[in-house]
Each structure stands twice: as C-alpha cells, then as structure tokens.
Protein backbone atom coordinates (compact mmCIF):
# COMPACT_ATOMS: atom_id res chain seq x y z
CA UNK A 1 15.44 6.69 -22.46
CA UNK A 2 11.90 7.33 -21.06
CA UNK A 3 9.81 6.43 -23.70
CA UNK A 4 12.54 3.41 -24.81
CA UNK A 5 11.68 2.10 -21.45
CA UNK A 6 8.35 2.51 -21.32
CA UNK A 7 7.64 1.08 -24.70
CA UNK A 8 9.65 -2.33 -23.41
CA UNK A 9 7.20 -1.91 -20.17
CA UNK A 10 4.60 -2.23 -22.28
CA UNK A 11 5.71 -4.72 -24.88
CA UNK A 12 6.12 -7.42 -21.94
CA UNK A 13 3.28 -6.62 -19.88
CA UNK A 14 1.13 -7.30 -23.29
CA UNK A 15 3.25 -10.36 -24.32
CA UNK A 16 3.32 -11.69 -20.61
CA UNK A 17 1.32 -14.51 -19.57
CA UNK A 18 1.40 -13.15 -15.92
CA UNK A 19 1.78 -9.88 -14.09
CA UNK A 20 3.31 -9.14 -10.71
CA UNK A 21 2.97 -6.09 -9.29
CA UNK A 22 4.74 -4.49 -5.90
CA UNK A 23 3.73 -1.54 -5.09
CA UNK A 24 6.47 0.38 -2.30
CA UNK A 25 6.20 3.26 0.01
CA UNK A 26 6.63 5.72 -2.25
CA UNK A 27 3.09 5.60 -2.58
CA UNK A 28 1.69 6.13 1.07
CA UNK A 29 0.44 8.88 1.84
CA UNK A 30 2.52 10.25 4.35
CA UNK A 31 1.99 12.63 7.50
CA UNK A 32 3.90 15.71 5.47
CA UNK A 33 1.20 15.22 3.11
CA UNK A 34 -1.09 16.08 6.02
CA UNK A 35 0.63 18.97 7.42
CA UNK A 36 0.73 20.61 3.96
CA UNK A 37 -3.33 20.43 4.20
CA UNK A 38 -4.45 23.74 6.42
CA UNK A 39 -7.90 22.17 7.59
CA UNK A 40 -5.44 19.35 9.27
CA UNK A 41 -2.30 21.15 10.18
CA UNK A 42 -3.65 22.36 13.74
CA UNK A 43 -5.31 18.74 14.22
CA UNK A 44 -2.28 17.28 14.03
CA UNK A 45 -0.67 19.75 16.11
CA UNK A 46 -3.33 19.04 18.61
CA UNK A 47 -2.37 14.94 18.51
CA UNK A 48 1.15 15.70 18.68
CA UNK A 49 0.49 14.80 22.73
CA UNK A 50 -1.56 11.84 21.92
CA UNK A 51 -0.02 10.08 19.16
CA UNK A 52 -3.09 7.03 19.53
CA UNK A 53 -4.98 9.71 17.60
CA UNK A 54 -2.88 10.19 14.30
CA UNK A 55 -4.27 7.44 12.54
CA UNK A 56 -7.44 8.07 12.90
CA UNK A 57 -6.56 11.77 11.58
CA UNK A 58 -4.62 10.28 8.47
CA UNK A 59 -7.66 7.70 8.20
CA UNK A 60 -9.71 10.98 8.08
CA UNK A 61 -7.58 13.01 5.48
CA UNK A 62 -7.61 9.98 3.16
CA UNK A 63 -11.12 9.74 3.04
CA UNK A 64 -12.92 12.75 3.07
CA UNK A 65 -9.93 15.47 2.30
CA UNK A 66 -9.98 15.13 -1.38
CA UNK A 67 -6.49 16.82 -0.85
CA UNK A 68 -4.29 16.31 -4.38
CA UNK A 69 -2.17 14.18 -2.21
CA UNK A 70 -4.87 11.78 -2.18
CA UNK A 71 -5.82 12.39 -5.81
CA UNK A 72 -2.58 11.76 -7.36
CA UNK A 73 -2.52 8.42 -5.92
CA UNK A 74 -5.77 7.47 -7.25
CA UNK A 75 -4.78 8.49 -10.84
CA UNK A 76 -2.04 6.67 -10.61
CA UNK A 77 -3.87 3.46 -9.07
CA UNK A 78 -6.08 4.22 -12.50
CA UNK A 79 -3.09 4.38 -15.18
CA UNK A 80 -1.70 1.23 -12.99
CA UNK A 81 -5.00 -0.27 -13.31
CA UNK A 82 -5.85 0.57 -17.27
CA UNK A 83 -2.01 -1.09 -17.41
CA UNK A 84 -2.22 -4.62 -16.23
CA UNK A 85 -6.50 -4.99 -16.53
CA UNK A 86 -6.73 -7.45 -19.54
CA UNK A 87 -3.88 -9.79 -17.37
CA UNK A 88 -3.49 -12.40 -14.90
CA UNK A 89 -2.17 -10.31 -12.22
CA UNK A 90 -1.58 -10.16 -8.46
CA UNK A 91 -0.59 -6.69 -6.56
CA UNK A 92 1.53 -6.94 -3.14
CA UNK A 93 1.51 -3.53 -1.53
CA UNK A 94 3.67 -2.54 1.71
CA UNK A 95 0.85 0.71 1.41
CA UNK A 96 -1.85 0.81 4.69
CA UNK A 97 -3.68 3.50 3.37
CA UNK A 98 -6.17 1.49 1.83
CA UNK A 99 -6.58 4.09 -1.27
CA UNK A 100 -5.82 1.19 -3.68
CA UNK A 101 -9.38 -0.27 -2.42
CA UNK A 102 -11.20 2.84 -4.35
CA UNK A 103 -9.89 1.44 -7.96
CA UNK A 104 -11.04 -1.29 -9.90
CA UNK A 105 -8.87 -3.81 -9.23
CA UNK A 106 -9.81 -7.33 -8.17
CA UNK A 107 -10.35 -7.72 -4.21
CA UNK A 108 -8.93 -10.80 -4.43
CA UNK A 109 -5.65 -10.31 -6.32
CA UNK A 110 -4.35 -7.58 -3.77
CA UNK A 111 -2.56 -8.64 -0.52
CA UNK A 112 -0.85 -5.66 1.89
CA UNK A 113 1.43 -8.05 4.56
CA UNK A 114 1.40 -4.73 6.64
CA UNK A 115 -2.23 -4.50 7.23
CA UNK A 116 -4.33 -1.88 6.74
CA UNK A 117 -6.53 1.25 8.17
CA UNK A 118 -9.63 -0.67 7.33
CA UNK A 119 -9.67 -3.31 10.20
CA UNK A 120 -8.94 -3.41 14.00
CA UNK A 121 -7.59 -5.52 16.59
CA UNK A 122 -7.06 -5.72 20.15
CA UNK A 123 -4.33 -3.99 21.53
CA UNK A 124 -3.15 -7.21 23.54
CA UNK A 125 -4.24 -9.56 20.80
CA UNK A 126 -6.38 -11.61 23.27
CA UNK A 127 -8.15 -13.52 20.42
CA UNK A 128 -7.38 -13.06 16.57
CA UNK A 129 -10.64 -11.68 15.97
CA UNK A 130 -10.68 -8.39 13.78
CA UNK A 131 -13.50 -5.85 14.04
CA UNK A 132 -14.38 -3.01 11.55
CA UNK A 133 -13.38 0.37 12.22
CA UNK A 134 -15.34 2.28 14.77
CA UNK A 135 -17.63 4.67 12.60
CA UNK A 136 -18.87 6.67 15.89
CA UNK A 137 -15.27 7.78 16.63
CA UNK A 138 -14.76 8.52 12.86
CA UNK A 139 -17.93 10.59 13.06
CA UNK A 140 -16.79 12.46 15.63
CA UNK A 141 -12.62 12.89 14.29
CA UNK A 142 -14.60 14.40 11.15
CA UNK A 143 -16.69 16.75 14.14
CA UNK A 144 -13.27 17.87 15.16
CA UNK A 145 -11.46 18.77 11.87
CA UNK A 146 -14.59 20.17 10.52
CA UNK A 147 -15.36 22.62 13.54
CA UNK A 148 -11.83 22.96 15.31
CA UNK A 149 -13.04 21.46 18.53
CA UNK A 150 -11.07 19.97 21.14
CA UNK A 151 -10.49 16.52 21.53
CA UNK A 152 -11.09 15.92 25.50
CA UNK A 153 -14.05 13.97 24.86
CA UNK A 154 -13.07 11.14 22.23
CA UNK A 155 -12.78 8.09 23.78
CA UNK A 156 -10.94 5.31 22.18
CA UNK A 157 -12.54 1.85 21.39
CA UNK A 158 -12.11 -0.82 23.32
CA UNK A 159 -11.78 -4.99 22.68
CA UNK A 160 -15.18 -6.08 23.21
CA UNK A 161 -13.65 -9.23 24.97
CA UNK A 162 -11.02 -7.80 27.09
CA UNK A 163 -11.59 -4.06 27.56
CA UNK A 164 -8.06 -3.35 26.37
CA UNK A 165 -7.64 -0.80 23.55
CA UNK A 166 -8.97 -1.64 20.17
CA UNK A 167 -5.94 -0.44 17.29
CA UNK A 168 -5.68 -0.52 13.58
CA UNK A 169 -4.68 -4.15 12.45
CA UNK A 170 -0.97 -3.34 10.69
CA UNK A 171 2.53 -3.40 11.44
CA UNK A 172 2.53 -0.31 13.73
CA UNK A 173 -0.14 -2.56 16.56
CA UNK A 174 2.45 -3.93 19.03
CA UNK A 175 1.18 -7.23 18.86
CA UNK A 176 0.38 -7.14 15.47
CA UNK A 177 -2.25 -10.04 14.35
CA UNK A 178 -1.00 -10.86 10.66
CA UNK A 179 -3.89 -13.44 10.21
CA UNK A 180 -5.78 -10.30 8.56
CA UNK A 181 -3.61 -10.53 5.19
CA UNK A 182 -2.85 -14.24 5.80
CA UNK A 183 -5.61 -15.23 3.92
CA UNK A 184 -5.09 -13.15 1.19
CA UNK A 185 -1.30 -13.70 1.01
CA UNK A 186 -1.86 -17.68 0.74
CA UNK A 187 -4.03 -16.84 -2.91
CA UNK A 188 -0.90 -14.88 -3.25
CA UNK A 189 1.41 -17.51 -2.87
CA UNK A 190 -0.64 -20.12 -4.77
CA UNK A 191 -0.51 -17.91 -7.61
CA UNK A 192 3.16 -17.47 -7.31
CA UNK A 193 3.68 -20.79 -7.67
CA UNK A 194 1.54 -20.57 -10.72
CA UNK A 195 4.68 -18.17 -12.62
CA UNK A 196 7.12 -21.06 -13.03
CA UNK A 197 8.68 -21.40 -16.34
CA UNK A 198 5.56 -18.95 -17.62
CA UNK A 199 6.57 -15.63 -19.23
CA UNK A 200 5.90 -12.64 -16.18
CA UNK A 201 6.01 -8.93 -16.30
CA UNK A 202 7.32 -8.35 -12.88
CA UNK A 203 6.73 -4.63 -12.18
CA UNK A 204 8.43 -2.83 -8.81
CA UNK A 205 7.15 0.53 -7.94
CA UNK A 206 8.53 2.67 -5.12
CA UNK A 207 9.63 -0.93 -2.81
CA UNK A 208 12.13 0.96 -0.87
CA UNK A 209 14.07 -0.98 2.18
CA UNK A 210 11.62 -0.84 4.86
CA UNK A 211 10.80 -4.28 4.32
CA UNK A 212 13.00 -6.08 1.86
CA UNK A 213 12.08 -9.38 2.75
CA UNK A 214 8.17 -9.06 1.29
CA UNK A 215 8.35 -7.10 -1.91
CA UNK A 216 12.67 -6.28 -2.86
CA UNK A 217 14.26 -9.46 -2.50
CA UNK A 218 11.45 -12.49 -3.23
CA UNK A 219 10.94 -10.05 -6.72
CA UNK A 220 14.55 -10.41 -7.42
CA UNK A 221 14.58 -14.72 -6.81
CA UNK A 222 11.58 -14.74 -9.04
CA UNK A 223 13.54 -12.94 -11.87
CA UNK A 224 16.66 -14.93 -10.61
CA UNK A 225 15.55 -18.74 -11.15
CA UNK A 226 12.67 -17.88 -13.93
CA UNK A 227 14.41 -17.08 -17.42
CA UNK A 228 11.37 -16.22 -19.04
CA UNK A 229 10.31 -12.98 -16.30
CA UNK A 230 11.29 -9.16 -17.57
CA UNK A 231 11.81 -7.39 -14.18
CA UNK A 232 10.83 -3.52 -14.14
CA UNK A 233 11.97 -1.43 -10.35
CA UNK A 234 10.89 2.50 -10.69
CA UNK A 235 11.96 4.59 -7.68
CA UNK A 236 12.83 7.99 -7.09
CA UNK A 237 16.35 6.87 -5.62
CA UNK A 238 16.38 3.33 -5.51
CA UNK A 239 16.15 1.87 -8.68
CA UNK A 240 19.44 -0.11 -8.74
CA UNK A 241 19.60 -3.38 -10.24
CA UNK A 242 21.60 -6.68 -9.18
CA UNK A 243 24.29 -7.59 -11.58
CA UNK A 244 22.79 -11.11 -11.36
CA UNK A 245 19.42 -10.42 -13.09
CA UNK A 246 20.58 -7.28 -15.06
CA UNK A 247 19.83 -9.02 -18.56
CA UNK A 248 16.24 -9.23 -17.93
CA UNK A 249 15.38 -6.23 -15.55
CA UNK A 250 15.46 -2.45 -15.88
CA UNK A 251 15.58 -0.05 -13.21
CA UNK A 252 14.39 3.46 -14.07
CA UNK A 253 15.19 6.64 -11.69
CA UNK A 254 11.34 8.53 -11.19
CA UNK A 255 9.02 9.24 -8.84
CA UNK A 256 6.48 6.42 -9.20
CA UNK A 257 3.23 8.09 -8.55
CA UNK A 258 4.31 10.93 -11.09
CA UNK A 259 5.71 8.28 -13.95
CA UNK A 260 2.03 6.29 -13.93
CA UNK A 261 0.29 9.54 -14.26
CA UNK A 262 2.61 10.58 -17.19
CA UNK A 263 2.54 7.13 -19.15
C-alpha cells in the first residue's frame, strides 16, 4: 500500500503542472521536544513562572540545539524539497518555527498565516510596524542555557514607539498584526488563482484541526471544483478523506516527518 501510494505521489507531482503544498502541525517542533533535551529541561522549568520567556527558549533550542528533534525536520524539509524542486509550487505552513527557512526553497513561494519566531511586534499593536528579533536578549537566553544562570536580569524588549512589550509576530500575540504574512499570502493567492482548470499535485502533510479554515478545508474546494487536481493528506491520525473528492485524493495513515525521510 506504501509504496502503491507513493509511486502515484510521485507520478502526479511529475505529471502536474502545479504543486500545492500544506504543511500541518505535525511538524512543529513542540515544547515535549524541549523537555526531552537535558541542557533545556531545567530552563524550562525555570520559565514555568514566566511563561513570556518560553519562546524565546524554543527560539533558542531551534537554533543552536542541533537536538534530532530539530534535525528530523530539516531532512524532511530536504526530501520535501528534492520532491517538488523542478515545479511550480507554493508551500502554506500553519508551522512558526521558522526551520523551513534553513532549506532551499524559494522565499517567495512560502507563506505561514500564523506568523513566525523571526519577527516582532508590539504587544498593543500601536502601529503595524514589525521589528527583527532582539539579538541582545537572544545572546543572553543562550548565556543562560549554556551556564545555568538565573534569569532575574533579562529584561524584555520593549515597542520603540510606545514602551509596551515587544512579542513575537504570530497567532499566540494578543493583538496579533497579520500584515507580516499578508504580503506573502496575496503572491499566494494570485498563484492560486493561477491552478484553475491546470493539472495540480495538491499535497497535505500533518494539517490537523487547529485551523481548518487556512490549510484543511480551502485544499479540499480546490480538489472539489478542479477535476484535473490529485489530492494527497498524510497524518498520523487524521488522514480521512471526504466522500465528495474521494476519486481524486488519497489519504495515507503516517507520521509525516518520518514518511518524507523514508521516501
């Protein structure tokens, strides 16, 4: 069944004429990735009582851990990548790790509606500007995990405009400023509109129901009205498909991360 499907996979991505790609949150890393890690268990235990600190921590872990939580996700960004290279393809991702920045995929063909932990915002969103990540405090998060110090001292940036508290521009900011993936998700929908009546190689990949409405559903009305897409869903429990499309799609029960690795 495996290597059926995965030969059909294939087969379509090669004879499509587009490529969509969703990529789910089976693929963040997660914080039970972290606590698995000992150089970040008692850092996170230490954050427990100030949760403002845990993404700067995760932020940490993804980029300087090489933990094999973080290197199974970039070999199977790679496989993904060696997949769908030679197409016309676009990637939505629901993932705010940013790890899918260290392959070689185009900038400009990737759009994550959730944000990311690249950029930040004001905490009040007084203006819609977004600043870069504050390398001091990352300097000195690294000064902590690497040495086991205490955290008294870290002081938390602030909007350069309002003096509230600067946070990381994605879904978790209370005021959340979406016009950080807005430009990116107008390409997206411009090339969207580019799949009508073309033959696409629609590929879902650990979309869960966190948020249905960005990745889940608008897949499925693609597949719906276009008779020429193949529709492909892996995920480790949700792979069902809708009666409605079942002709064209296939949904395959697996772990996503571990079925790119193993193509």
């Amino acid at each position: 069944m495996r290597e059926n499907m995965i030969d059909d996979l294939k087969e379509k991505i090669l004879d499509a004429d587009m490529v969509l790609v969703g990529i789910g949150e089976e693929f963040e890393v997660k914080e039970t990735d972290i606590e698995k890690n000992e150089n970040y268990r008692s850092v996170l235990d230490i954050c427990r009582s100030n949760e403002q600190l845990l993404p700067y921590i995760k932020k940490d872990f993804i980029e300087n851990s090489a933990d094999e939580a973080v290197l199974q996700r970039k070999r199977a960004y790679r496989q993904l990548f060696e997949l769908i290279k030679d197409k016309n393809y676009f990637l939505v991702s629901l993932c705010m790790d940013g790890i899918i920045h260290e392959t070689e995929f185009d900038e400009q063909r990737i759009v994550e509606p959730c944000g990311t932990l690249k950029r930040m915002q004001c905490s009040n969103k007084c203006s819609d500007d977004l600043y870069p990540d504050d390398l001091f405090l990352a300097d000195k998060i690294r000064n902590v995990i690497k040495h086991k110090c205490g955290m008294n001292d870290i002081k938390l940036p602030i909007c350069p405009k309002c003096g509230k508290q600067l946070v990381f521009n994605n879904i978790f900011a209370e005021n959340y400023a979406e016009e950080g993936y807005l430009p990116k998700w107008q390409l997206y929908t411009k090339w969207l509109q580019g799949t009508v009546n073309r033959k696409v190689c629609i590929l879902e990949m650990g979309v869960g129901m966190r948020f249905p409405t960005v990745i889940r559903w608008p897949f499925e009305k693609v597949v719906y009205f276009n008779n020429k897409a193949s529709f492909f869903r892996i995920h480790s429990s949700l792979y069902q498909i809708a009666e409605e499309i079942s002709e064209r799609s296939t949904g395959f029960e697996a772990a996503p991360l571990d079925f790119l690795i193993n193509l």
